[in-house]
PDB file of N, CA and C in Angstrom:
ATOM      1  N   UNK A   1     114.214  86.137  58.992  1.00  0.00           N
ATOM      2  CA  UNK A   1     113.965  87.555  59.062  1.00  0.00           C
ATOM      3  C   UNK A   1     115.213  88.279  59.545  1.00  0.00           C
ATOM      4  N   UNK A   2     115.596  89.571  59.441  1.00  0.00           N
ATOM      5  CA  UNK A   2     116.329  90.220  59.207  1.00  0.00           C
ATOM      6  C   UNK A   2     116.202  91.277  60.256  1.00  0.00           C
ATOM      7  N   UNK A   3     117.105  92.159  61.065  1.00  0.00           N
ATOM      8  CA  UNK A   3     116.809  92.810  61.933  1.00  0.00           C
ATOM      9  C   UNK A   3     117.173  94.161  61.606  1.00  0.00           C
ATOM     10  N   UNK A   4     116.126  95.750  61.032  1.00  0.00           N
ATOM     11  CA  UNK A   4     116.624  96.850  61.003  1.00  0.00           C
ATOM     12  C   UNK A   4     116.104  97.551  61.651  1.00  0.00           C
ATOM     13  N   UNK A   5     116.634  99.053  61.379  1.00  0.00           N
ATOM     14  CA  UNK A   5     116.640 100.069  62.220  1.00  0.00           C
ATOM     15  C   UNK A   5     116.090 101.019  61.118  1.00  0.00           C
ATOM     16  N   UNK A   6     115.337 101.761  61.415  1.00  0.00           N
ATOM     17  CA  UNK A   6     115.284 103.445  60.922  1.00  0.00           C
ATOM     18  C   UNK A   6     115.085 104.460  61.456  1.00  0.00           C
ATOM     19  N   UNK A   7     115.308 105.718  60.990  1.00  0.00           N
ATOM     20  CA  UNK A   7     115.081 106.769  61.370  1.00  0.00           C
ATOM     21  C   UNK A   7     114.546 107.826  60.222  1.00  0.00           C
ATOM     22  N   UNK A   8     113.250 108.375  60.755  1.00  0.00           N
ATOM     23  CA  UNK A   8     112.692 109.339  60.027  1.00  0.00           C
ATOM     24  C   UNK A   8     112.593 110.579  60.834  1.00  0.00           C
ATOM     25  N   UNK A   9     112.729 111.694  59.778  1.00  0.00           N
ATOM     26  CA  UNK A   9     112.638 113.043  59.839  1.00  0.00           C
ATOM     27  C   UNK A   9     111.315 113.614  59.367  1.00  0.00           C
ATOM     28  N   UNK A  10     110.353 113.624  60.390  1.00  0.00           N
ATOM     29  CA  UNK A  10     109.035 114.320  60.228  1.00  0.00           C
ATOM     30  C   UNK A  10     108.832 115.528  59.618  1.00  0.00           C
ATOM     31  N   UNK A  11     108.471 116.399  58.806  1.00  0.00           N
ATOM     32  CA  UNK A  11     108.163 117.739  58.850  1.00  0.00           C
ATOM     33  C   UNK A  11     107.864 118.471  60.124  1.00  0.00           C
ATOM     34  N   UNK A  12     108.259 119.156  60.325  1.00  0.00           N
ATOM     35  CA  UNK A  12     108.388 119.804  61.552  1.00  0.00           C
ATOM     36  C   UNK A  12     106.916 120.339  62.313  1.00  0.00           C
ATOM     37  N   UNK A  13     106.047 120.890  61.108  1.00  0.00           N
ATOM     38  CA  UNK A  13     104.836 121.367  60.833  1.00  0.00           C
ATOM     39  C   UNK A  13     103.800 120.441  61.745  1.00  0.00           C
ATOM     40  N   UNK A  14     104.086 119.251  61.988  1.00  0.00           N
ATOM     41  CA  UNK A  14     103.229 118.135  61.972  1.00  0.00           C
ATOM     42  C   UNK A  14     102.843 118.019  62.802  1.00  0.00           C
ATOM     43  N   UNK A  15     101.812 117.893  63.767  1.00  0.00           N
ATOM     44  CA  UNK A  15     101.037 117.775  64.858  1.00  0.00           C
ATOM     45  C   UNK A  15     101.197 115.887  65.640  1.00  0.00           C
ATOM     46  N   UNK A  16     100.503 115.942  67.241  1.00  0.00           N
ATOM     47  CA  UNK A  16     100.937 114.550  67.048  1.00  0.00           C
ATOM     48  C   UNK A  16     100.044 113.783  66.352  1.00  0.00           C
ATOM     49  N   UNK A  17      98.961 113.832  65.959  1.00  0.00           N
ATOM     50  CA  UNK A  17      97.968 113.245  65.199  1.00  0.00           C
ATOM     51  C   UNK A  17      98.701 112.914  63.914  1.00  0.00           C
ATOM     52  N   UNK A  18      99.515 113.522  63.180  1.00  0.00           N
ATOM     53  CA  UNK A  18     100.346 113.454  61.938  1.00  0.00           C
ATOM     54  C   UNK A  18     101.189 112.596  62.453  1.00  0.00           C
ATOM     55  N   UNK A  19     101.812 112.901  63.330  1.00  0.00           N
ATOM     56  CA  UNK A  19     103.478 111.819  63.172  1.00  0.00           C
ATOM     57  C   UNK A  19     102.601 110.332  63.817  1.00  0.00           C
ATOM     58  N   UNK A  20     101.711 110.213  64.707  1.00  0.00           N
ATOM     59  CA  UNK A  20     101.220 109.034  64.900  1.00  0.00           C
ATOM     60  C   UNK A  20     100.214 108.089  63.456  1.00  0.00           C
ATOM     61  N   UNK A  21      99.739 109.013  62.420  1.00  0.00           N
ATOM     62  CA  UNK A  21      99.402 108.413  61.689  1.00  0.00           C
ATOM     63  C   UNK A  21     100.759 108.114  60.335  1.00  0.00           C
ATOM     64  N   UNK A  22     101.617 108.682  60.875  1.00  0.00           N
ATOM     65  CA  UNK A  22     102.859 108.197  59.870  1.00  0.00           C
ATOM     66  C   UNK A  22     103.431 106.975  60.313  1.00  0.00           C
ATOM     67  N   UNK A  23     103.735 106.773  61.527  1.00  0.00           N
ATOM     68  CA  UNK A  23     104.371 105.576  62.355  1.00  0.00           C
ATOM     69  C   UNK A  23     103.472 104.612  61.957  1.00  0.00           C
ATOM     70  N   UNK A  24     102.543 104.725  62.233  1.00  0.00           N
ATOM     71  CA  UNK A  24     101.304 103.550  62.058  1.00  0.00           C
ATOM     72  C   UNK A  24     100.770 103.033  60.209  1.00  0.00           C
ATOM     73  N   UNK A  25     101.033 104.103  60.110  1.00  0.00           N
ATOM     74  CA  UNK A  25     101.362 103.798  58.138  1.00  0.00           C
ATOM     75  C   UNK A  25     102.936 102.678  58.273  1.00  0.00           C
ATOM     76  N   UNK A  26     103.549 103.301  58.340  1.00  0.00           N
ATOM     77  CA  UNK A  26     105.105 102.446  58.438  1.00  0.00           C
ATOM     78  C   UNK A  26     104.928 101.483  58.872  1.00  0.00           C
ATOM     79  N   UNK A  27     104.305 101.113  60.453  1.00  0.00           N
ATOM     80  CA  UNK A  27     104.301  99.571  61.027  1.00  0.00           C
ATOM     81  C   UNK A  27     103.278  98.919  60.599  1.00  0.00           C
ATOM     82  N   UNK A  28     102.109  99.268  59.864  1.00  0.00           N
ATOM     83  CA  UNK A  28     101.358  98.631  59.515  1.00  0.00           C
ATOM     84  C   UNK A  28     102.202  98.212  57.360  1.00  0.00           C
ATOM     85  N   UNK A  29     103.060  98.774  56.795  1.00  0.00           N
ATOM     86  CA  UNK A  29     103.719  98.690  56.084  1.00  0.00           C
ATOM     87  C   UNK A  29     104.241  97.234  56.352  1.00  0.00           C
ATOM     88  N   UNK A  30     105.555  97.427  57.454  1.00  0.00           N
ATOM     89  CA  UNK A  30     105.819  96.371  58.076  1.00  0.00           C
ATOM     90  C   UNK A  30     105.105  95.355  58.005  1.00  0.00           C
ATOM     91  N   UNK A  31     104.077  95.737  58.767  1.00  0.00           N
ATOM     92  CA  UNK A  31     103.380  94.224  58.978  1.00  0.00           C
ATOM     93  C   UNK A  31     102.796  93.546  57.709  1.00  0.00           C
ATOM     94  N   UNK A  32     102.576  94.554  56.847  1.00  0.00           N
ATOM     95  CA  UNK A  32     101.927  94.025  55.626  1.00  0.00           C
ATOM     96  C   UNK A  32     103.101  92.730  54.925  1.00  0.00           C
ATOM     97  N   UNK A  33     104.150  93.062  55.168  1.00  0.00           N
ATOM     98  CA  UNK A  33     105.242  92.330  54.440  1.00  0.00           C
ATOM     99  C   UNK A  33     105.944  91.421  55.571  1.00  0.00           C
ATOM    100  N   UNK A  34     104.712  91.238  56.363  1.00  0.00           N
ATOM    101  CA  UNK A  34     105.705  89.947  57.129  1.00  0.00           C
ATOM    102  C   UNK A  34     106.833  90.343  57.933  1.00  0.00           C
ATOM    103  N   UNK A  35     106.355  91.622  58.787  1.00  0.00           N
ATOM    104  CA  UNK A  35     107.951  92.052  59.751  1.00  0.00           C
ATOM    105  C   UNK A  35     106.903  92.191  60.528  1.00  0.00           C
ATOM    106  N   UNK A  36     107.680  92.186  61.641  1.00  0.00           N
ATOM    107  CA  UNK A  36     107.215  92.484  63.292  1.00  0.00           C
ATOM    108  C   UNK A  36     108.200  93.885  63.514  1.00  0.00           C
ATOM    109  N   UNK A  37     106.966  94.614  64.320  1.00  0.00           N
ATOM    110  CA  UNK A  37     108.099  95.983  65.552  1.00  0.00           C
ATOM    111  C   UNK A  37     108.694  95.363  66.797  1.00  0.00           C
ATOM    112  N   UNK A  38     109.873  96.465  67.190  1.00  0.00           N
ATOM    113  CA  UNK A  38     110.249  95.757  68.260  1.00  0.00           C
ATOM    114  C   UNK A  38     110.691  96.898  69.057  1.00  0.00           C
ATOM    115  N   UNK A  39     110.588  98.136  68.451  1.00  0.00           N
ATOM    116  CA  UNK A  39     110.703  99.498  69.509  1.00  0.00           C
ATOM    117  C   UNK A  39     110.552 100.311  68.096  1.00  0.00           C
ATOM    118  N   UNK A  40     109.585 101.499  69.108  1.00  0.00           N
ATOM    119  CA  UNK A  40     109.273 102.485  68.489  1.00  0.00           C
ATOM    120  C   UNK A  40     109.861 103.693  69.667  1.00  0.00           C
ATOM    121  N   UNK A  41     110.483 104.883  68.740  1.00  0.00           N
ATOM    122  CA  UNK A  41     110.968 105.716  70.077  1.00  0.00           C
ATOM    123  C   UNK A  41     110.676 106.755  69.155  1.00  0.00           C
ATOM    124  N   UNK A  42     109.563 108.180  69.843  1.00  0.00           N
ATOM    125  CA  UNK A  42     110.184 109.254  69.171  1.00  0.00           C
ATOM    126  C   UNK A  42     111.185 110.224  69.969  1.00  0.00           C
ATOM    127  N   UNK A  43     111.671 110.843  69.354  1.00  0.00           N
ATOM    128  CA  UNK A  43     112.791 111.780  69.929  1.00  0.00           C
ATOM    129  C   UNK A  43     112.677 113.088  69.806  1.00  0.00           C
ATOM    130  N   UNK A  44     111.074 113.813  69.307  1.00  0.00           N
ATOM    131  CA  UNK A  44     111.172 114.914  69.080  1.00  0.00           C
ATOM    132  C   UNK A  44     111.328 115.824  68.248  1.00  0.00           C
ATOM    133  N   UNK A  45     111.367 116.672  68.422  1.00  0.00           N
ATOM    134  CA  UNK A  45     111.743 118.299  67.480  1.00  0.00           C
ATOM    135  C   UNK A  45     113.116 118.568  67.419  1.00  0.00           C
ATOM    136  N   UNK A  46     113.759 118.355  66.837  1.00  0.00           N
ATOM    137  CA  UNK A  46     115.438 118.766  66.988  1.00  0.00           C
ATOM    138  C   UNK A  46     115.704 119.069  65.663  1.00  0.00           C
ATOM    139  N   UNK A  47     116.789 120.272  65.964  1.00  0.00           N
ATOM    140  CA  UNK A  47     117.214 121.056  64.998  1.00  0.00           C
ATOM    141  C   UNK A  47     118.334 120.206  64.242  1.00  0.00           C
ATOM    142  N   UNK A  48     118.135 120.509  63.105  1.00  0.00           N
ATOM    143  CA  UNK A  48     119.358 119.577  62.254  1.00  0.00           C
ATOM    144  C   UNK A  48     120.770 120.402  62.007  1.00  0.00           C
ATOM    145  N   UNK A  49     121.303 120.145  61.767  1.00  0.00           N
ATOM    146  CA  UNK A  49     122.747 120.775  61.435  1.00  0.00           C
ATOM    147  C   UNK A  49     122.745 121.384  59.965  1.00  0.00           C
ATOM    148  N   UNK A  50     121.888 121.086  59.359  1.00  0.00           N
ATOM    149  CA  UNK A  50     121.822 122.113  57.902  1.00  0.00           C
ATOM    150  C   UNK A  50     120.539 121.785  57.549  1.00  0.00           C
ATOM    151  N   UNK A  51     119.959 122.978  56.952  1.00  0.00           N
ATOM    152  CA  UNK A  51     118.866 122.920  56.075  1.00  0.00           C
ATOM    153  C   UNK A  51     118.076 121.722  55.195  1.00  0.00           C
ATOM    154  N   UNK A  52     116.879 121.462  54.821  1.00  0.00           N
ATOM    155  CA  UNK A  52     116.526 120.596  54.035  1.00  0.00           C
ATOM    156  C   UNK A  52     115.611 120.996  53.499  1.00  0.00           C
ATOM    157  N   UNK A  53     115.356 121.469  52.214  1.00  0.00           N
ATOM    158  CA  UNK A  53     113.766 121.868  51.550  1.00  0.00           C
ATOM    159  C   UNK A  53     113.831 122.628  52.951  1.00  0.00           C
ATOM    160  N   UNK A  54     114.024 124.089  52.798  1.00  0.00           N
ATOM    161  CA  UNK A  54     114.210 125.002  53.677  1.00  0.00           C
ATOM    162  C   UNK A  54     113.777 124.747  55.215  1.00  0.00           C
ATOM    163  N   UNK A  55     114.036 123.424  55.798  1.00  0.00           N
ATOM    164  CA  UNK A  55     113.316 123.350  57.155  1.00  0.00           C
ATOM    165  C   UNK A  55     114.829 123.281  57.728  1.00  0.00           C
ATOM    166  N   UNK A  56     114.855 123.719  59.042  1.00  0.00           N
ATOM    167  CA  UNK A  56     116.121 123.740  59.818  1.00  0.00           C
ATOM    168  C   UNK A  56     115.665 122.827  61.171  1.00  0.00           C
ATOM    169  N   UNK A  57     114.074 122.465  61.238  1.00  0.00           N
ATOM    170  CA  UNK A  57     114.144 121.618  62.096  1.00  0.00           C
ATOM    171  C   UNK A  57     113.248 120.551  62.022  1.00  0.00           C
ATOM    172  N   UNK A  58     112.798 119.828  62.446  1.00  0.00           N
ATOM    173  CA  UNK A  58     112.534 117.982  62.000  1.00  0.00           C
ATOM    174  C   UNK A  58     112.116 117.027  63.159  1.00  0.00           C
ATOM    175  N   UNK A  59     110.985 116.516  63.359  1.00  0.00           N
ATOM    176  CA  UNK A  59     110.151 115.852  64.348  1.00  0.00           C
ATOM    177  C   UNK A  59     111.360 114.239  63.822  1.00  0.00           C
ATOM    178  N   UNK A  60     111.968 113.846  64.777  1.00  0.00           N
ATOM    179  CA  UNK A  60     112.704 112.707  64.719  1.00  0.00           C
ATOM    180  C   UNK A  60     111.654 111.485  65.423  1.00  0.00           C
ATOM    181  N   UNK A  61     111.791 110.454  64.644  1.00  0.00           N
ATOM    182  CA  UNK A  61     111.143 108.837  64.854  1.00  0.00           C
ATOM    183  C   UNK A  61     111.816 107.803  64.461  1.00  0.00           C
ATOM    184  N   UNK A  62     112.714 106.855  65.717  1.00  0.00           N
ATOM    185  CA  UNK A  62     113.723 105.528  65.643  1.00  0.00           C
ATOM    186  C   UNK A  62     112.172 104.520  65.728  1.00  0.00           C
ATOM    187  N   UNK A  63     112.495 103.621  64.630  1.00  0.00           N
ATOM    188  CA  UNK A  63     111.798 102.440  64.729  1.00  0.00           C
ATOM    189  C   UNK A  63     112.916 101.237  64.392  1.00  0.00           C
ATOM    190  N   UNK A  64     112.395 100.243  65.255  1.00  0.00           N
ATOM    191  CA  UNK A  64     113.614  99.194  65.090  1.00  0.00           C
ATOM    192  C   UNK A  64     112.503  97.606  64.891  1.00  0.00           C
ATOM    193  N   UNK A  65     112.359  97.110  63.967  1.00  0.00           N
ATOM    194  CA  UNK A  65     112.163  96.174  63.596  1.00  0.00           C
ATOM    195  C   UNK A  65     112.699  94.850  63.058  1.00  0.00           C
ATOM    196  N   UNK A  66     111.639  93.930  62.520  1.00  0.00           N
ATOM    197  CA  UNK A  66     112.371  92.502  61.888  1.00  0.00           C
ATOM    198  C   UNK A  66     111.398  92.316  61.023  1.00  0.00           C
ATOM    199  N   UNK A  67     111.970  91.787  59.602  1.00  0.00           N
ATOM    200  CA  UNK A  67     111.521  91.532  58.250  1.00  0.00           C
ATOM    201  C   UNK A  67     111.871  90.993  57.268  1.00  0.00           C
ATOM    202  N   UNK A  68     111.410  90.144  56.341  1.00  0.00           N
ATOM    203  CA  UNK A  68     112.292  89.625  55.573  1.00  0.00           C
ATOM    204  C   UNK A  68     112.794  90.909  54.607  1.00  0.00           C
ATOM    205  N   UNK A  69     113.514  90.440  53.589  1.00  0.00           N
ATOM    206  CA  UNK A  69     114.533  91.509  52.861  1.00  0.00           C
ATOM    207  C   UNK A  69     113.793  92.243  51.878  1.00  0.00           C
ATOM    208  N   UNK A  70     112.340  91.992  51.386  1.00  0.00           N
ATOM    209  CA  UNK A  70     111.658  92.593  50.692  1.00  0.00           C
ATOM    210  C   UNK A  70     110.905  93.733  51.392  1.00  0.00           C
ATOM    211  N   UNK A  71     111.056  93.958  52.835  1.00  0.00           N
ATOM    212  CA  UNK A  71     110.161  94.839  53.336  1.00  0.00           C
ATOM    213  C   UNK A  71     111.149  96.099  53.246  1.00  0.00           C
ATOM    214  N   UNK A  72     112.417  96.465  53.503  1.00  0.00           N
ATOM    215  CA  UNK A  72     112.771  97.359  53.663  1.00  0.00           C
ATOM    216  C   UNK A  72     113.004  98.111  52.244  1.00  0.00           C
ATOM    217  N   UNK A  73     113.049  97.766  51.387  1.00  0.00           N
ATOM    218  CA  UNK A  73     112.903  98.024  49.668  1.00  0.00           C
ATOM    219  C   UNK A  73     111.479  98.427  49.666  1.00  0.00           C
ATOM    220  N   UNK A  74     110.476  98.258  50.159  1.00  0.00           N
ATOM    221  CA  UNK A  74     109.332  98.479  49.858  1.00  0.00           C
ATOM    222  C   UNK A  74     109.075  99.968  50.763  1.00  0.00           C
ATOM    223  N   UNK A  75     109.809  99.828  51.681  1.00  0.00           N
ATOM    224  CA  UNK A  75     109.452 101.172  53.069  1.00  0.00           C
ATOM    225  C   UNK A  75     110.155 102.011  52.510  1.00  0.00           C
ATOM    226  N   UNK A  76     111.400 102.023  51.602  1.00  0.00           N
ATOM    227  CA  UNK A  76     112.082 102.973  51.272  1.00  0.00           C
ATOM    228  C   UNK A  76     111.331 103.821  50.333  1.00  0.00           C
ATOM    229  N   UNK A  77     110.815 102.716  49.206  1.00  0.00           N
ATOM    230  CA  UNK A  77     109.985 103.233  48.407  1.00  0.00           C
ATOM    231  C   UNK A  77     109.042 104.414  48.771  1.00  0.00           C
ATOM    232  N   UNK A  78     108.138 103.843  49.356  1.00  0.00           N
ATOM    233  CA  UNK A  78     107.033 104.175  50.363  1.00  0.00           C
ATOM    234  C   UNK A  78     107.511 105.810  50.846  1.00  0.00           C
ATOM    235  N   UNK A  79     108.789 105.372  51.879  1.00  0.00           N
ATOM    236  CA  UNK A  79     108.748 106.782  52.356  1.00  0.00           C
ATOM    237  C   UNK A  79     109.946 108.282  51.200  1.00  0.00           C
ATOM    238  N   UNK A  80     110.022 107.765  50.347  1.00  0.00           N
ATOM    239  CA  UNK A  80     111.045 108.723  49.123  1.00  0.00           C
ATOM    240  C   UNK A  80     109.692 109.411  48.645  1.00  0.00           C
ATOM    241  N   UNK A  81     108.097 108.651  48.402  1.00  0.00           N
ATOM    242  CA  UNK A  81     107.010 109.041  47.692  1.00  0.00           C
ATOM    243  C   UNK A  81     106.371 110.173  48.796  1.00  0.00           C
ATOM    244  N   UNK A  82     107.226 110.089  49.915  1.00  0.00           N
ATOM    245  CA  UNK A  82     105.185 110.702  50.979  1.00  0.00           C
ATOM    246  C   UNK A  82     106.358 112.499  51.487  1.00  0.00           C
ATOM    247  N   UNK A  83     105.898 113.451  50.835  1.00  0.00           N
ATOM    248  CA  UNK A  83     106.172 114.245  51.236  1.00  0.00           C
ATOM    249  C   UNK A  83     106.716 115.013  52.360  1.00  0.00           C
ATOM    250  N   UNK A  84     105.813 114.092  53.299  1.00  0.00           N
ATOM    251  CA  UNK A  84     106.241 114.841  55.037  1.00  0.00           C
ATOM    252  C   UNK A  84     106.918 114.003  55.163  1.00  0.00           C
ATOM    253  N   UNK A  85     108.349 112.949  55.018  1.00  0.00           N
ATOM    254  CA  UNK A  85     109.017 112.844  55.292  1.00  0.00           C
ATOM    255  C   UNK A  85     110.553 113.813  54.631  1.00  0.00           C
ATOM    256  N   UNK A  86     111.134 114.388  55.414  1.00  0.00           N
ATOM    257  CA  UNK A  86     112.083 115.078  55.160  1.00  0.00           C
ATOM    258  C   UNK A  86     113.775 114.094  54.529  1.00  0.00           C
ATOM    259  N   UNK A  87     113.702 113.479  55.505  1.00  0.00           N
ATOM    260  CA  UNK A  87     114.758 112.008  55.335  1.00  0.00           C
ATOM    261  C   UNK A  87     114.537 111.184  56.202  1.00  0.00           C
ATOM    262  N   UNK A  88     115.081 110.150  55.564  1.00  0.00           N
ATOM    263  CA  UNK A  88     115.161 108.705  56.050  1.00  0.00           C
ATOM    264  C   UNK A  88     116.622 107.758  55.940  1.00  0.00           C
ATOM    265  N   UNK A  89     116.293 107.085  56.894  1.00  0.00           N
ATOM    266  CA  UNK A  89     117.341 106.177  56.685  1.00  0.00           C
ATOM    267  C   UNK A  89     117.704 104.452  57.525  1.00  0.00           C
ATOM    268  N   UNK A  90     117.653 104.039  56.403  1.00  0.00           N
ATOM    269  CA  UNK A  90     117.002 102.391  57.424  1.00  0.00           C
ATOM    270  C   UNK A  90     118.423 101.421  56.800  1.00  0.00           C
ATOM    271  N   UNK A  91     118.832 101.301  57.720  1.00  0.00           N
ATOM    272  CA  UNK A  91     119.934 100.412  58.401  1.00  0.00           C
ATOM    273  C   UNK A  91     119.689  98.571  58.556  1.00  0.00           C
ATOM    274  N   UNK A  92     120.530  98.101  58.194  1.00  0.00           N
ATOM    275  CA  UNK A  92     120.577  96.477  58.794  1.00  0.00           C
ATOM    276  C   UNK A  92     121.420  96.128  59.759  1.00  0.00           C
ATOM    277  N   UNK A  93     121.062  95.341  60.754  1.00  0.00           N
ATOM    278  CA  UNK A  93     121.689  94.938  61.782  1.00  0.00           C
ATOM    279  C   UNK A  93     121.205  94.423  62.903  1.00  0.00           C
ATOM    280  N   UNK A  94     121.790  93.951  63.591  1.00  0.00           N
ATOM    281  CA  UNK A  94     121.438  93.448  65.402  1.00  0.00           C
ATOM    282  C   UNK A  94     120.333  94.364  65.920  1.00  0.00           C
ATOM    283  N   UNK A  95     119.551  93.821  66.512  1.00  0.00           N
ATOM    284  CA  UNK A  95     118.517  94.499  67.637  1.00  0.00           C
ATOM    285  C   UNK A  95     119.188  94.529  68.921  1.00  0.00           C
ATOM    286  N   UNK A  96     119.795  95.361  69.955  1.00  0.00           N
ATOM    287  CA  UNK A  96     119.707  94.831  71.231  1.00  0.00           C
ATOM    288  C   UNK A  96     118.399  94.909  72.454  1.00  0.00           C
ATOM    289  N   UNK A  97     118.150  94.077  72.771  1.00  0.00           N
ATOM    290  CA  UNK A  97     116.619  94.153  73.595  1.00  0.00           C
ATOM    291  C   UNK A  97     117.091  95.387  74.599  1.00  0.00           C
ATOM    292  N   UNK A  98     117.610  96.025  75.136  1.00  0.00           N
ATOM    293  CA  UNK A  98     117.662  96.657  76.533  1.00  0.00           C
ATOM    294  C   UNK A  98     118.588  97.708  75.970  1.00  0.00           C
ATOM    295  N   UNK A  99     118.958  97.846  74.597  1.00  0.00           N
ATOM    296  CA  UNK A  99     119.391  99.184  74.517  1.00  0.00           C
ATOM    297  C   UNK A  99     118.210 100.312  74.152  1.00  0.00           C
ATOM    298  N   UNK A 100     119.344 101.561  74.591  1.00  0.00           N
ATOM    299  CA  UNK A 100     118.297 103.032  74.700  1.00  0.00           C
ATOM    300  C   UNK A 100     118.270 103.131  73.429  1.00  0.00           C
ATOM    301  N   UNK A 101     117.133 103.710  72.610  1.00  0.00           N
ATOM    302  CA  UNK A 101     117.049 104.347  71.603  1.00  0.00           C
ATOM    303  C   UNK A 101     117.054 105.797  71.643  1.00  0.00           C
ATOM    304  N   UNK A 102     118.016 106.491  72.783  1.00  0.00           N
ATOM    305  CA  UNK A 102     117.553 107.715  72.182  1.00  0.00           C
ATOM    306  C   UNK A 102     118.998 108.062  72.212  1.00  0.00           C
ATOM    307  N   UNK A 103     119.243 109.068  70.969  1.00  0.00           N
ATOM    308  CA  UNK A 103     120.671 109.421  70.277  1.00  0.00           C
ATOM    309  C   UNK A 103     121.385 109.463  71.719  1.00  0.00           C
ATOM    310  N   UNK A 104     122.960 109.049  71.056  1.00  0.00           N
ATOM    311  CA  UNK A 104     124.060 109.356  72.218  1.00  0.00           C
ATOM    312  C   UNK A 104     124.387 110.585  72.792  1.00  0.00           C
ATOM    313  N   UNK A 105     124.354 110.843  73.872  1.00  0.00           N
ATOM    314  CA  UNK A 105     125.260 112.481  74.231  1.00  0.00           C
ATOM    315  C   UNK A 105     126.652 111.991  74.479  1.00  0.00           C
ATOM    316  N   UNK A 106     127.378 113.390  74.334  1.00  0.00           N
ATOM    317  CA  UNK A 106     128.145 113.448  74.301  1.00  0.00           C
ATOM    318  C   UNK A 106     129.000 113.295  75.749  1.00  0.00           C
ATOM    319  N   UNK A 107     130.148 112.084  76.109  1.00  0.00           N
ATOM    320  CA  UNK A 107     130.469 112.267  76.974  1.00  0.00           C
ATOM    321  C   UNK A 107     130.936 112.932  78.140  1.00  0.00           C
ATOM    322  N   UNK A 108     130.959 112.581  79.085  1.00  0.00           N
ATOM    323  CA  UNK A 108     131.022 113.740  80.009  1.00  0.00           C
ATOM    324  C   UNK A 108     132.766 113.679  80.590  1.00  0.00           C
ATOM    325  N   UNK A 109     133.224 115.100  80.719  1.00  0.00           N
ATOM    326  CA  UNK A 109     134.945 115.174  80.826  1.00  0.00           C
ATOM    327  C   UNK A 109     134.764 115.090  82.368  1.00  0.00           C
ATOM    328  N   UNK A 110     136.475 114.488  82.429  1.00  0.00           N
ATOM    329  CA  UNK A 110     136.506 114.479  84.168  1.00  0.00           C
ATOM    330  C   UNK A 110     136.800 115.347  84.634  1.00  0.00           C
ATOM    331  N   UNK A 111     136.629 115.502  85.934  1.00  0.00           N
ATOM    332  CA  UNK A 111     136.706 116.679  86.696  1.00  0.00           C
ATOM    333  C   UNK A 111     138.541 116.899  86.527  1.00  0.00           C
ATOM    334  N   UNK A 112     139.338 118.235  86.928  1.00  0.00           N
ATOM    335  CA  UNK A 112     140.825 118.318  86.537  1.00  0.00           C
ATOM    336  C   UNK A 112     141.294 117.453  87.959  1.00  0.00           C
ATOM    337  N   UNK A 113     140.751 117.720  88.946  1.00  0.00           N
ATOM    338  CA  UNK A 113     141.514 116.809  90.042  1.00  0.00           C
ATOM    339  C   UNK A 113     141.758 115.504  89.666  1.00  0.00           C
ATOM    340  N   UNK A 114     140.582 114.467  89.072  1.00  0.00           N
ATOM    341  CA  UNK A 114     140.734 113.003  88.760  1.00  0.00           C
ATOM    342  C   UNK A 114     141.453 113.124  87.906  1.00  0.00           C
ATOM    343  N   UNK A 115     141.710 113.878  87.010  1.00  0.00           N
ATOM    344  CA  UNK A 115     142.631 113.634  86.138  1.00  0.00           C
ATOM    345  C   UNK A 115     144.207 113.678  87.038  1.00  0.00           C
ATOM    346  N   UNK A 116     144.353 115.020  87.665  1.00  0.00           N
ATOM    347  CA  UNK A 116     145.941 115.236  88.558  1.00  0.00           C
ATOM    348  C   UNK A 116     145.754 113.594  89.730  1.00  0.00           C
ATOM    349  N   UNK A 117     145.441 113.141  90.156  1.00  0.00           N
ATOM    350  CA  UNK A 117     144.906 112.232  90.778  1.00  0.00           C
ATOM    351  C   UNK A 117     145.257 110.958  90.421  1.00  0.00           C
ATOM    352  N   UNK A 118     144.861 110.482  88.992  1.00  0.00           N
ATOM    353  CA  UNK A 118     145.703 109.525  88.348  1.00  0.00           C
ATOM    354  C   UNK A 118     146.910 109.887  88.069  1.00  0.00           C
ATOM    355  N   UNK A 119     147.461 110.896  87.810  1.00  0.00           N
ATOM    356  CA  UNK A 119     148.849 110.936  87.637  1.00  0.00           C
ATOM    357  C   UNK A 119     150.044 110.505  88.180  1.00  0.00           C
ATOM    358  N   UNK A 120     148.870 110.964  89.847  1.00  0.00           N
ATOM    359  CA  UNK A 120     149.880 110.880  90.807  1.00  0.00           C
ATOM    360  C   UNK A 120     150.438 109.015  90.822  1.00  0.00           C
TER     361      UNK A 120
END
């Protein structure tokens, strides 16, 4: 089995009753084809950086699973057909057990003293 990642873009519209019966469509997808979950994270309502089918903003859901190579061909399928998904995008790769799933921020600058500080 094979270790991926995705991320879906909910319709924004969607209540949690909707995005929980979408996740549960997907992992039960999964499971149909012989993958196991291994983190589910949602992340919310966040505004996207450009438009899509006129929505400017998008209920975000990281799922990170394991499957053989026929499941993620089948989820793609699956989610290109179901309307309330806006986009998707499912990735291959490493799981790490104890990493965060929720997007990176942006680092934080040092204060100007630590910077004059090392100079010295």
């Amino acid at each position: 089995m094979n270790a991926y990642e995705t991320v879906i873009i909910i319709d924004p519209s969607a209540d949690d009753a909707g995005i929980e019966r979408q996740i549960e469509k997907i992992t039960g997808l999964i499971a149909g084809h012989g993958g196991q979950m291994v983190n589910v994270a949602r992340w919310g309502k966040r505004k996207m950086t450009y438009r899509i089918n006129n929505r400017q903003e998008g209920q975000y859901v990281c799922l990170q699973f394991n499957a053989p190579a026929a499941a993620p061909r089948e989820l793609d399928r699956q989610l290109r057909l179901d309307e309330s998904i806006i986009r998707h995008l499912i990735i291959r790769g490493h799981i790490q057990e104890n990493a965060p799933l929720a997007p990176a921020e942006a680092p934080a600058v040092a204060a100007p003293e630590a910077k004059e500080a090392a100079a010295v």
